[in-house]
Protein backbone atom coordinates (compact mmCIF):
# COMPACT_ATOMS: atom_id res chain seq x y z
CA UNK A 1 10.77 10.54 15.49
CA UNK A 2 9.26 7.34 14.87
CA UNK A 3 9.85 4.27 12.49
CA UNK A 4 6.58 3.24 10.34
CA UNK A 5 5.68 -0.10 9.30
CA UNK A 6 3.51 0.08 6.49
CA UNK A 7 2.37 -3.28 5.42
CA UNK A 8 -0.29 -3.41 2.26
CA UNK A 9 -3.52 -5.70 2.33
CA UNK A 10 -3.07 -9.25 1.45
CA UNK A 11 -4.00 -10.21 -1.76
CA UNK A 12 -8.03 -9.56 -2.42
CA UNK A 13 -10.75 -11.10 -4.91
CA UNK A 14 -9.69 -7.64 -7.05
CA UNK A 15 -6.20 -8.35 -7.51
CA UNK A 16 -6.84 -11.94 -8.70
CA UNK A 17 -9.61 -10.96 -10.65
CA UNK A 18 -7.75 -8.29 -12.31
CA UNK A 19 -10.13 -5.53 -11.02
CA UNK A 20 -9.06 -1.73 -10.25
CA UNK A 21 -10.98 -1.77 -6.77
CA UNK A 22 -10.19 1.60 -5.11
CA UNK A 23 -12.96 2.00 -2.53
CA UNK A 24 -15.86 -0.74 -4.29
CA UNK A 25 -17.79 -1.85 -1.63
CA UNK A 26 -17.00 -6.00 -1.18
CA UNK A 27 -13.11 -6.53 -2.26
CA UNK A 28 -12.27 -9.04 0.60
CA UNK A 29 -9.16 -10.93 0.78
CA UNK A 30 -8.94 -13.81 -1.32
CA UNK A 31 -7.99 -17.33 0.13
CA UNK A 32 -3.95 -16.33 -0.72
CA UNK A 33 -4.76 -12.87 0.82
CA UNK A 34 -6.26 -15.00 3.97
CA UNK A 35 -3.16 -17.04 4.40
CA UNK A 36 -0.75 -14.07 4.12
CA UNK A 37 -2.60 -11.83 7.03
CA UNK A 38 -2.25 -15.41 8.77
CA UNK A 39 1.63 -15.05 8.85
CA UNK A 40 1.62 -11.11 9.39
CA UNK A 41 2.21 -11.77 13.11
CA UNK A 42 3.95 -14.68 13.17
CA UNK A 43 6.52 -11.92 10.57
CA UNK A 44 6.33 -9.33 12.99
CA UNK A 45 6.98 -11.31 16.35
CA UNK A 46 9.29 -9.56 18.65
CA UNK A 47 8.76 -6.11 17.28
CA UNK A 48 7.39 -3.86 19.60
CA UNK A 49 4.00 -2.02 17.98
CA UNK A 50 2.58 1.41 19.82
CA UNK A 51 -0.40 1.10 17.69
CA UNK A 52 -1.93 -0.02 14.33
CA UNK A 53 -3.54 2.49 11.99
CA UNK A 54 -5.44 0.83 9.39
CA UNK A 55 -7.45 2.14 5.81
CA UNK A 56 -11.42 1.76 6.41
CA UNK A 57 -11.55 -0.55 3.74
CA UNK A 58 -12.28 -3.95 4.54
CA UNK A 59 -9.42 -5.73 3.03
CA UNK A 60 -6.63 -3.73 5.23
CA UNK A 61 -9.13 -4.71 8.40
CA UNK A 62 -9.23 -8.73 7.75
CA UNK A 63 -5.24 -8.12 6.78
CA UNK A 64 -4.86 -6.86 10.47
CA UNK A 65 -7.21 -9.18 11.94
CA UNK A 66 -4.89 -12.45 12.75
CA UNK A 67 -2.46 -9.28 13.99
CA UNK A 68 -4.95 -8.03 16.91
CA UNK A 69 -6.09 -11.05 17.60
CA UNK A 70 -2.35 -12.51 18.40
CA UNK A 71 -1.94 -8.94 20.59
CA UNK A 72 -4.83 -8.03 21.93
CA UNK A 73 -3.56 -4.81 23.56
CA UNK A 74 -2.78 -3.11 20.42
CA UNK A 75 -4.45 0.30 19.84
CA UNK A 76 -5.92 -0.04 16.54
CA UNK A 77 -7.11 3.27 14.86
CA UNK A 78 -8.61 3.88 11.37
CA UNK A 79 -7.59 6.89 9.05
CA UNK A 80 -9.07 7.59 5.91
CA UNK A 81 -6.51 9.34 4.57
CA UNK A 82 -4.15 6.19 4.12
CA UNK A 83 -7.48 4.87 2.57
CA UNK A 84 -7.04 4.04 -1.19
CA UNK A 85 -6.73 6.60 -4.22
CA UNK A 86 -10.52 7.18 -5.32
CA UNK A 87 -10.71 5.99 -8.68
CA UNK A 88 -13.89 7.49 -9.67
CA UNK A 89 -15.05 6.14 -12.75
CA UNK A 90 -11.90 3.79 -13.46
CA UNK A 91 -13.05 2.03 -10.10
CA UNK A 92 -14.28 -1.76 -10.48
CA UNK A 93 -13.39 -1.76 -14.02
CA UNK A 94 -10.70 -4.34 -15.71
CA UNK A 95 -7.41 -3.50 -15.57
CA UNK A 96 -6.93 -4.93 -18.82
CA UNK A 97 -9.63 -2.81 -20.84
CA UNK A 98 -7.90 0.71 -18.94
CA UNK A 99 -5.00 -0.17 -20.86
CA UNK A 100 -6.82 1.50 -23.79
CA UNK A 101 -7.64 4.74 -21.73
CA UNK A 102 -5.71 7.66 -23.17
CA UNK A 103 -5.53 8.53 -19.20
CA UNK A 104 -3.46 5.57 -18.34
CA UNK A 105 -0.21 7.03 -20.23
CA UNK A 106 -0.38 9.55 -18.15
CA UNK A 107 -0.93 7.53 -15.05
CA UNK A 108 2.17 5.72 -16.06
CA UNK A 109 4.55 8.55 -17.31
CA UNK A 110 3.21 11.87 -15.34
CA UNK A 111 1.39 10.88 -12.64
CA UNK A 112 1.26 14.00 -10.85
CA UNK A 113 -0.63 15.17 -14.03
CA UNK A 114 -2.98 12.14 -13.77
CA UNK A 115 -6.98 13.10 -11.66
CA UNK A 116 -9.38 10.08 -12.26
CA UNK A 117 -12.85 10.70 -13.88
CA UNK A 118 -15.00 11.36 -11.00
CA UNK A 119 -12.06 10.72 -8.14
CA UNK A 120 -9.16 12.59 -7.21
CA UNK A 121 -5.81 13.16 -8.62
CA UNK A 122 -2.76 11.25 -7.78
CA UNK A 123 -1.35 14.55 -6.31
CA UNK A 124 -4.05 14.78 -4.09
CA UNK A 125 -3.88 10.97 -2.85
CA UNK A 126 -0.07 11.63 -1.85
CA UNK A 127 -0.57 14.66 -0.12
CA UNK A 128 -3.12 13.19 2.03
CA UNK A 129 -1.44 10.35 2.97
CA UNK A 130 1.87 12.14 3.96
CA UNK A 131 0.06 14.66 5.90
CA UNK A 132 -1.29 11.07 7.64
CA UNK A 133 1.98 10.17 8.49
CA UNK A 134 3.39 13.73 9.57
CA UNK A 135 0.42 13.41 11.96
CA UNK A 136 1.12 10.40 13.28
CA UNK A 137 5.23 10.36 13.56
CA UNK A 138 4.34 13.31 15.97
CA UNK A 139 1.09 11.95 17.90
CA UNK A 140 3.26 8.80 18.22
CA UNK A 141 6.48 9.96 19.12
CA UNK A 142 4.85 12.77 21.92
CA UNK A 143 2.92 9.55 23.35
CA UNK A 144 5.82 6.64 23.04
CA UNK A 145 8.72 8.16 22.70
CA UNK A 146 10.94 9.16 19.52
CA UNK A 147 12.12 5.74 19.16
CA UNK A 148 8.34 4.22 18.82
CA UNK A 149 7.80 2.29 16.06
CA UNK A 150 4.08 1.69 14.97
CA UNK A 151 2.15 0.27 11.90
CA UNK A 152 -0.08 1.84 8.91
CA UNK A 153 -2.33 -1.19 7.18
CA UNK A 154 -2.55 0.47 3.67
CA UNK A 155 -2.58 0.43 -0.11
CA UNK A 156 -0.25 -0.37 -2.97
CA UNK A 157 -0.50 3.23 -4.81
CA UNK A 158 -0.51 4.72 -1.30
CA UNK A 159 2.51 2.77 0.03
CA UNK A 160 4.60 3.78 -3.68
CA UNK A 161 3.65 7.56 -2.61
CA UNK A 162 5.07 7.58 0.89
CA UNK A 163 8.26 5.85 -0.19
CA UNK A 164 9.00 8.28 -3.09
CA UNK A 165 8.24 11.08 -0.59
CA UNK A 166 10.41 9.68 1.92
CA UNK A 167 13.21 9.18 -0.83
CA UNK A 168 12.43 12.74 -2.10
CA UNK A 169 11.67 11.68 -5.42
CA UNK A 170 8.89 13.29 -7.44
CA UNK A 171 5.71 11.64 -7.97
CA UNK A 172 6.81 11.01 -11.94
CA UNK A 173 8.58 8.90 -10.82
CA UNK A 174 6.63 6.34 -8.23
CA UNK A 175 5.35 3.84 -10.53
CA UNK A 176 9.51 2.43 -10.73
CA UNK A 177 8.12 0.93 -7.09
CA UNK A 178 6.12 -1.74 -6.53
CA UNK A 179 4.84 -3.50 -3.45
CA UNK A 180 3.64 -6.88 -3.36
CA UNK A 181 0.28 -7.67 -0.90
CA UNK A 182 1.09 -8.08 2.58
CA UNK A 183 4.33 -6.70 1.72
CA UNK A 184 6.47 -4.95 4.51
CA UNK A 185 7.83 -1.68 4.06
CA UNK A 186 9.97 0.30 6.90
CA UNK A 187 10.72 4.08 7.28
CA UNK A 188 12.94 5.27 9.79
CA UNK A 189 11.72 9.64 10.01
CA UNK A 190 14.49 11.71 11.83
CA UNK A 191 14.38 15.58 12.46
CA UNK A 192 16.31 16.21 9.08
CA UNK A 193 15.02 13.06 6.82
CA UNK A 194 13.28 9.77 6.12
CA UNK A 195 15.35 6.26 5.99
CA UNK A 196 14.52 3.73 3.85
CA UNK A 197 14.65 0.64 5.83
CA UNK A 198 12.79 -1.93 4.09
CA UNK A 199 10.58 -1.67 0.68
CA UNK A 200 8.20 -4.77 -0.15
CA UNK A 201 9.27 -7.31 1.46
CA UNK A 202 7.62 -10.53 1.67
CA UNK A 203 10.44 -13.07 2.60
CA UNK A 204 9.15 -15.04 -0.47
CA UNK A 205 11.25 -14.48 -3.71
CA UNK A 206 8.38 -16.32 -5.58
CA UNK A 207 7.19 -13.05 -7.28
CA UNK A 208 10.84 -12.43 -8.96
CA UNK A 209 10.46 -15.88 -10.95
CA UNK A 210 9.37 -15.31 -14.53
CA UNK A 211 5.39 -15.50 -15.15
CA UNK A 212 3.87 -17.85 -17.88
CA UNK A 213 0.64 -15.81 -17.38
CA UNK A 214 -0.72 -13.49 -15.15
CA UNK A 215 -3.48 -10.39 -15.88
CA UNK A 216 -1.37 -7.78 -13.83
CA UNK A 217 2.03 -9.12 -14.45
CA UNK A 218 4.41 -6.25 -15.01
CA UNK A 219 5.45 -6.14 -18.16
CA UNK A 220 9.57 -5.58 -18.54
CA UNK A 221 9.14 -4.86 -22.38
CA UNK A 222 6.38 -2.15 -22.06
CA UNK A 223 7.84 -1.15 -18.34
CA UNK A 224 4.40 -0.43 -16.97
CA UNK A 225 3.30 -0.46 -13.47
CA UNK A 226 0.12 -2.00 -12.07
CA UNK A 227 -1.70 0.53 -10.91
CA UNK A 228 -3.21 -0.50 -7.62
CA UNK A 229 -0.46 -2.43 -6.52
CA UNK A 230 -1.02 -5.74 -8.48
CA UNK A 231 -1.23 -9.30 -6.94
CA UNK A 232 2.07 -10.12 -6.54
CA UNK A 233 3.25 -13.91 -6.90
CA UNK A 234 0.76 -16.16 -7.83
C-alpha cells in the first residue's frame, strides 16, 4: 500500500493570535506560516509525489501553493474530510478563555468523550479522516502502484488522530502528540499495519528550546495539549 505524507498548514494569523480557528472563514498564513510553505518544496525535493490532497481551508491551500507551483504536474485534489475538527461554538474564540470551559478537561483527558457545542465530536473527526486515508491508500496504490507515496495538506488535531490510529492507540490518548505547522509526518500502510516513519518534523529544533512566553506554549507542569495544533516555535 502506499506511504502518506501528511504535512500540517504553516503557521496562520490564528495560531499567533492564539485563536481556536477550526473552519472561520479568513485564517490565512501568517508571514512565518508564508516562509515555511516557501521551504515545503525545497524539504521535499527528490521525493516522488502521485498527488496532493489538501483540506478546503485556505491555510492548507497557500501551504501547498509554493509546492504546485515548483511541480506543476502534480494532481492536486481537495477532501473535506481531512478538513479541520468543527468546533462549533468553541470556534474563533481564545484559547486562553476555553481554558475555563468545563469541556476542555475532557478534551484533554477523554477525548473520545469530548463533541463541541454546535460541531462534532472528536470521535467523529477521527473516523472521518481515517476513512480519508483508507480511501486514498487504495485509489492511490490501484493507480501508482503499492509503493506510491503521495501527500495529505491537513490539520494539527487531524494529523494527532491518524498517527494514534496508525500506532493503534486509543483516542485518550492523542493529545501526548503534537505537530508543529508545516510539520512533516510519514506513514508507511502495509496489508497487516501502519509504520511510523516520521512524526512532526520540521528540521528546526527551535520549538524544543524553553519559552519565556508564548499564548499556546505547552505547559510541562499542567501537561496540556494545544488543541488545534498550536504555533510551534516562535
Amino acid at each position: 500500500m502506499a506511504t502518506l505524507i501528511l504535512v500540517r498548514h504553516g503557521r496562520s494569523t490564528a495560531n499567533t493570535a492564539g485563536l481556536l480557528a477550526g473552519w472561520t472563514p479568513g485564517v490565512t498564513l501568517d508571514g512565518k506560516g508564508a516562509a515555511q510553505a516557501a521551504a515545503l518544496p525545497g524539504r521535499l525535493a527528490g521525493l516522488p509525489l502521485a498527488a496532493a490532497v489538501t483540506s478546503p481551508l485556505e491555510r492548507c491551500a497557500q501551504t501547498l501553493a509554493p509546492l504546485l507551483a515548483a511541480r506543476p504536474d502534480l494532481p492536486l485534489h481537495t477532501d473535506e474530510r481531512i478538513g479541520e475538527c468543527h468546533y462549533g461554538d468553541w470556534s474563533g474564540r481564545k484559547l486562553s478563555e476555553l481554558a475555563d470551559e468545563p469541556l476542555m478537561e475532557v478534551v484533554q483527558q477523554h477525548p473520545s468523550a469530548a463533541a463541541f457545542p454546535g460541531g462534532e465530536s472528536m470521535r467523529a473527526m477521527q473516523a472521518r479522516a481515517v476513512d480519508a486515508v483508507r480511501d486514498w491508500n487504495a485509489r492511490i496504490g490501484e493507480q501508482h502502484g503499492s509503493d506510491a507515496v503521495y501527500l495529505m495538506c491537513s490539520h494539527g488535531d487531524i494529523i494527532k488522530s491518524l498517527v494514534a490510529d496508525a500506532l493503534g492507540m486509543h483516542l485518550d490518548l492523542f493529545q501526548r502528540i503534537h505537530v508543529d505547522p508545516c510539520s512533516v509526518t510519514a506513514i508507511r500502510y502495509t496489508r497487516t499495519r501502519p509504520f511510523l516513519l516520521r512524526l512532526g518534523d520540521t528540521g528546526d529544533f527551535g520549538s524544543l528550546a524553553p519559552r519565556e512566553s508564548n499564548a499556546d506554549k505547552l505547559t510541562e507542569d499542567g501537561g496540556k495539549a494545544v488543541v488545534g495544533g498550536g504555533a510551534g516555535a516562535g
